[in-house]
C-alpha atoms as a PDB file:
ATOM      1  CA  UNK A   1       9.710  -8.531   6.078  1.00  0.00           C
ATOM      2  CA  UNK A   2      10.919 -10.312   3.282  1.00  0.00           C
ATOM      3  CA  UNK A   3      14.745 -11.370   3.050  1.00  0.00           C
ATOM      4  CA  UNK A   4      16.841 -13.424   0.761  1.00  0.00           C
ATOM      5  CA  UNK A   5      15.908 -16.218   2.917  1.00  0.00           C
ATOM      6  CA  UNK A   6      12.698 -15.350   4.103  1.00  0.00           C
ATOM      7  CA  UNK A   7      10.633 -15.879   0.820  1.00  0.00           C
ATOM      8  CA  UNK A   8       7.041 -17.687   2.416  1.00  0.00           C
ATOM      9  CA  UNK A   9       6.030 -14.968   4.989  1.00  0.00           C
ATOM     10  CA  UNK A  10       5.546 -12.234   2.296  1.00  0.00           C
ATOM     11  CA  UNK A  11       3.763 -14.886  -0.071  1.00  0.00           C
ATOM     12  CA  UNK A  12       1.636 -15.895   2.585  1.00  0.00           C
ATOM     13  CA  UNK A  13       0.475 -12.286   3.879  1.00  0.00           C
ATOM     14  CA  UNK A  14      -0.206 -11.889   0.160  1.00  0.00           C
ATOM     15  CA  UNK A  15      -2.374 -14.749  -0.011  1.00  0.00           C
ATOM     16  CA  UNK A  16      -4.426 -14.028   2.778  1.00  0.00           C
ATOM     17  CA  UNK A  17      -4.453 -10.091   1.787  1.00  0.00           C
ATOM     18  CA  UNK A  18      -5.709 -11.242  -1.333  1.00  0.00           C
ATOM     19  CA  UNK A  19      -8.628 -12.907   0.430  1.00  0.00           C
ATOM     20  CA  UNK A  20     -10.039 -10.152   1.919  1.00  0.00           C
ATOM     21  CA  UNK A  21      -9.279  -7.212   0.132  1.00  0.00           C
ATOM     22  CA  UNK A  22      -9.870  -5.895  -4.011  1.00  0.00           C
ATOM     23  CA  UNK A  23      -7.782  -6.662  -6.399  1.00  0.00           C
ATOM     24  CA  UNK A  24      -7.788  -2.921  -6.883  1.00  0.00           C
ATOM     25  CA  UNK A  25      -6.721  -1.737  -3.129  1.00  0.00           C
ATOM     26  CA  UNK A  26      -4.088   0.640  -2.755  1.00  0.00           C
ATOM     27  CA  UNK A  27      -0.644  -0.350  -1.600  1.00  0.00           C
ATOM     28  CA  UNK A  28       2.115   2.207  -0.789  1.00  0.00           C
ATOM     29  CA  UNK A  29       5.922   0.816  -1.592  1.00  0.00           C
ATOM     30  CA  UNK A  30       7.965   2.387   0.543  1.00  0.00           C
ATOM     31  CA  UNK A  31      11.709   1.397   0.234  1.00  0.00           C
ATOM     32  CA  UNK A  32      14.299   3.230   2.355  1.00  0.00           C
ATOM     33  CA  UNK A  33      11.765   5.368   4.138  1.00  0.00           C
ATOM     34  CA  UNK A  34      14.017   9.032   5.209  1.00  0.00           C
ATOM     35  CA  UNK A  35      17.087   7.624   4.045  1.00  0.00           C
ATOM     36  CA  UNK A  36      19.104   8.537   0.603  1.00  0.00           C
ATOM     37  CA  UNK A  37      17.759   6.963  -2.160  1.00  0.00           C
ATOM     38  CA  UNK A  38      13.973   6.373  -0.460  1.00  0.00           C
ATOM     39  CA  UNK A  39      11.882   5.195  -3.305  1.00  0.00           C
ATOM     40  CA  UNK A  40       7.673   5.512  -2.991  1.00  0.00           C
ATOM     41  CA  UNK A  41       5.971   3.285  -5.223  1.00  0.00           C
ATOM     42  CA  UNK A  42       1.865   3.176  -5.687  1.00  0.00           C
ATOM     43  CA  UNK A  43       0.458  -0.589  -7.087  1.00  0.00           C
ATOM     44  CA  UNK A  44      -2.533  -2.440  -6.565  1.00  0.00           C
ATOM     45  CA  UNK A  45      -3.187  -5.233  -4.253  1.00  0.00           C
ATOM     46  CA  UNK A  46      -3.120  -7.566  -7.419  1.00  0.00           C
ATOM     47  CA  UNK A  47       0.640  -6.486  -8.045  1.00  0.00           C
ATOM     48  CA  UNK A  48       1.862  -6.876  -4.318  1.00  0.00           C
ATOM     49  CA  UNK A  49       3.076 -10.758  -5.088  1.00  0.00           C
ATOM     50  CA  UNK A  50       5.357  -9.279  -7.692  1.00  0.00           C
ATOM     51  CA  UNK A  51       6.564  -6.444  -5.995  1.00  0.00           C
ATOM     52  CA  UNK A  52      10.561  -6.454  -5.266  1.00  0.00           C
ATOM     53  CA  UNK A  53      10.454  -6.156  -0.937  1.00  0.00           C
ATOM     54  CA  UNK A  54      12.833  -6.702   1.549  1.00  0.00           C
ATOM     55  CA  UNK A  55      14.127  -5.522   4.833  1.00  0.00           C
ATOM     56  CA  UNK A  56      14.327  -1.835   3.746  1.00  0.00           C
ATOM     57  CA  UNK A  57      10.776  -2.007   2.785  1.00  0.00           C
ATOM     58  CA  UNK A  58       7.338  -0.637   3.985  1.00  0.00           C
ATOM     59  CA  UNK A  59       4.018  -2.261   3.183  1.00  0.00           C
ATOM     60  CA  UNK A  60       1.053  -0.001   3.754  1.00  0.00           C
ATOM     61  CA  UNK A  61      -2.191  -1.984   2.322  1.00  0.00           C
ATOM     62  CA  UNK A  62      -4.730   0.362   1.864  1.00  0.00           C
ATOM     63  CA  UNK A  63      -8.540  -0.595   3.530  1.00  0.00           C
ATOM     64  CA  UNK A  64     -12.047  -0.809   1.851  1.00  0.00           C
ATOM     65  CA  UNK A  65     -12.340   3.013   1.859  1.00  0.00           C
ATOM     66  CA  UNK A  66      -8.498   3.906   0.415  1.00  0.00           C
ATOM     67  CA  UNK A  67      -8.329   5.260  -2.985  1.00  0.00           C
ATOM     68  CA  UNK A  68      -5.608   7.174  -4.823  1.00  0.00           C
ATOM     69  CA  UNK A  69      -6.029  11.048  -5.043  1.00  0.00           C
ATOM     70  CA  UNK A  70      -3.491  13.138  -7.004  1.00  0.00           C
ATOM     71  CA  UNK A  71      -0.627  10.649  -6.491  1.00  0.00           C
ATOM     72  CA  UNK A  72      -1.370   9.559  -2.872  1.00  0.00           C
ATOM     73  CA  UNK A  73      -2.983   7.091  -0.952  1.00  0.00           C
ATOM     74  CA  UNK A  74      -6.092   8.457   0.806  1.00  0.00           C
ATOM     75  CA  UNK A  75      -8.161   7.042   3.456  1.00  0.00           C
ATOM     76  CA  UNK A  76     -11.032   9.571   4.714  1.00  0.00           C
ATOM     77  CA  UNK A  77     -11.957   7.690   7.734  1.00  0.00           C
ATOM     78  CA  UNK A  78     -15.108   9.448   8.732  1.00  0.00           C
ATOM     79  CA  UNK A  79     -14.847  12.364   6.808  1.00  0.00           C
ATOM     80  CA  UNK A  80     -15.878  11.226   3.903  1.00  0.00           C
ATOM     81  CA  UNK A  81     -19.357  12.568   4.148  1.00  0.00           C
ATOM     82  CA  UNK A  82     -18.317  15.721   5.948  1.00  0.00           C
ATOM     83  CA  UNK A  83     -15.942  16.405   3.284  1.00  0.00           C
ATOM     84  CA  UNK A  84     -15.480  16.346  -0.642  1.00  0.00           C
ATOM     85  CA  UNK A  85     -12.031  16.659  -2.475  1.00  0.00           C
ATOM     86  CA  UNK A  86     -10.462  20.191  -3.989  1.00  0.00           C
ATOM     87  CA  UNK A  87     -12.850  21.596  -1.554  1.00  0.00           C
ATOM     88  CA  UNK A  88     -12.751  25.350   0.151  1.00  0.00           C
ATOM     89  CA  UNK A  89     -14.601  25.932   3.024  1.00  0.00           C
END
C-alpha cells in the first residue's frame, strides 16, 4: 500500500505491471471497501501511476483475459468458450 511516506513501492509495482501487462488492462479502484463512503473506480493499466491510493485502497489488476462488461471487471477463466455474454440457456 501506498502511504504519505511510502511513495516508491506503488511506483515500482507500476513499473513492473506495466511490463507485463496492456496498457489497456482493467484495474478496479477500490477505496474504503464496505465502509461509508466506499468509492469503486474502473481505469486502465496506463492510468494506475496517476491514480490517488493509499492505505484504504484496493488494487485489483485485471489479467490477459479481463475486460470490462456493463460497468464491471470480468474475467471468464475457462468459460469463455462454454459461454457468451447476455446469454439464456
Amino acid at each position: 500500500p501506498q502511504g504519505r511516506n511510502r511513495v516508491e513501492p506503488f511506483r515500482l509495482a507500476c513499473e513492473i505491471l506495466a511490463r507485463h501487462r496492456s496498457p489497456e488492462t482493467p484495474v478496479g479502484i477500490v477505496r474504503h471497501a464496505y465502509r461509508t463512503g466506499q468509492r469503486v473506480k474502473l481505469i486502465t493499466l496506463a492510468g494506475l501511476p496517476q491514480t490517488e491510493v493509499d492505505m484504504a485502497t484496493i488494487v485489483i489488476v485485471g489479467n490477459s483475459c479481463t475486460f470490462v462488461y456493463e460497468g464491471k471487471m470480468v474475467t471468464p477463466r475457462g468459460y469463455a468458450a462454454k459461454y457468451a455474454l447476455g446469454e439464456t440457456r
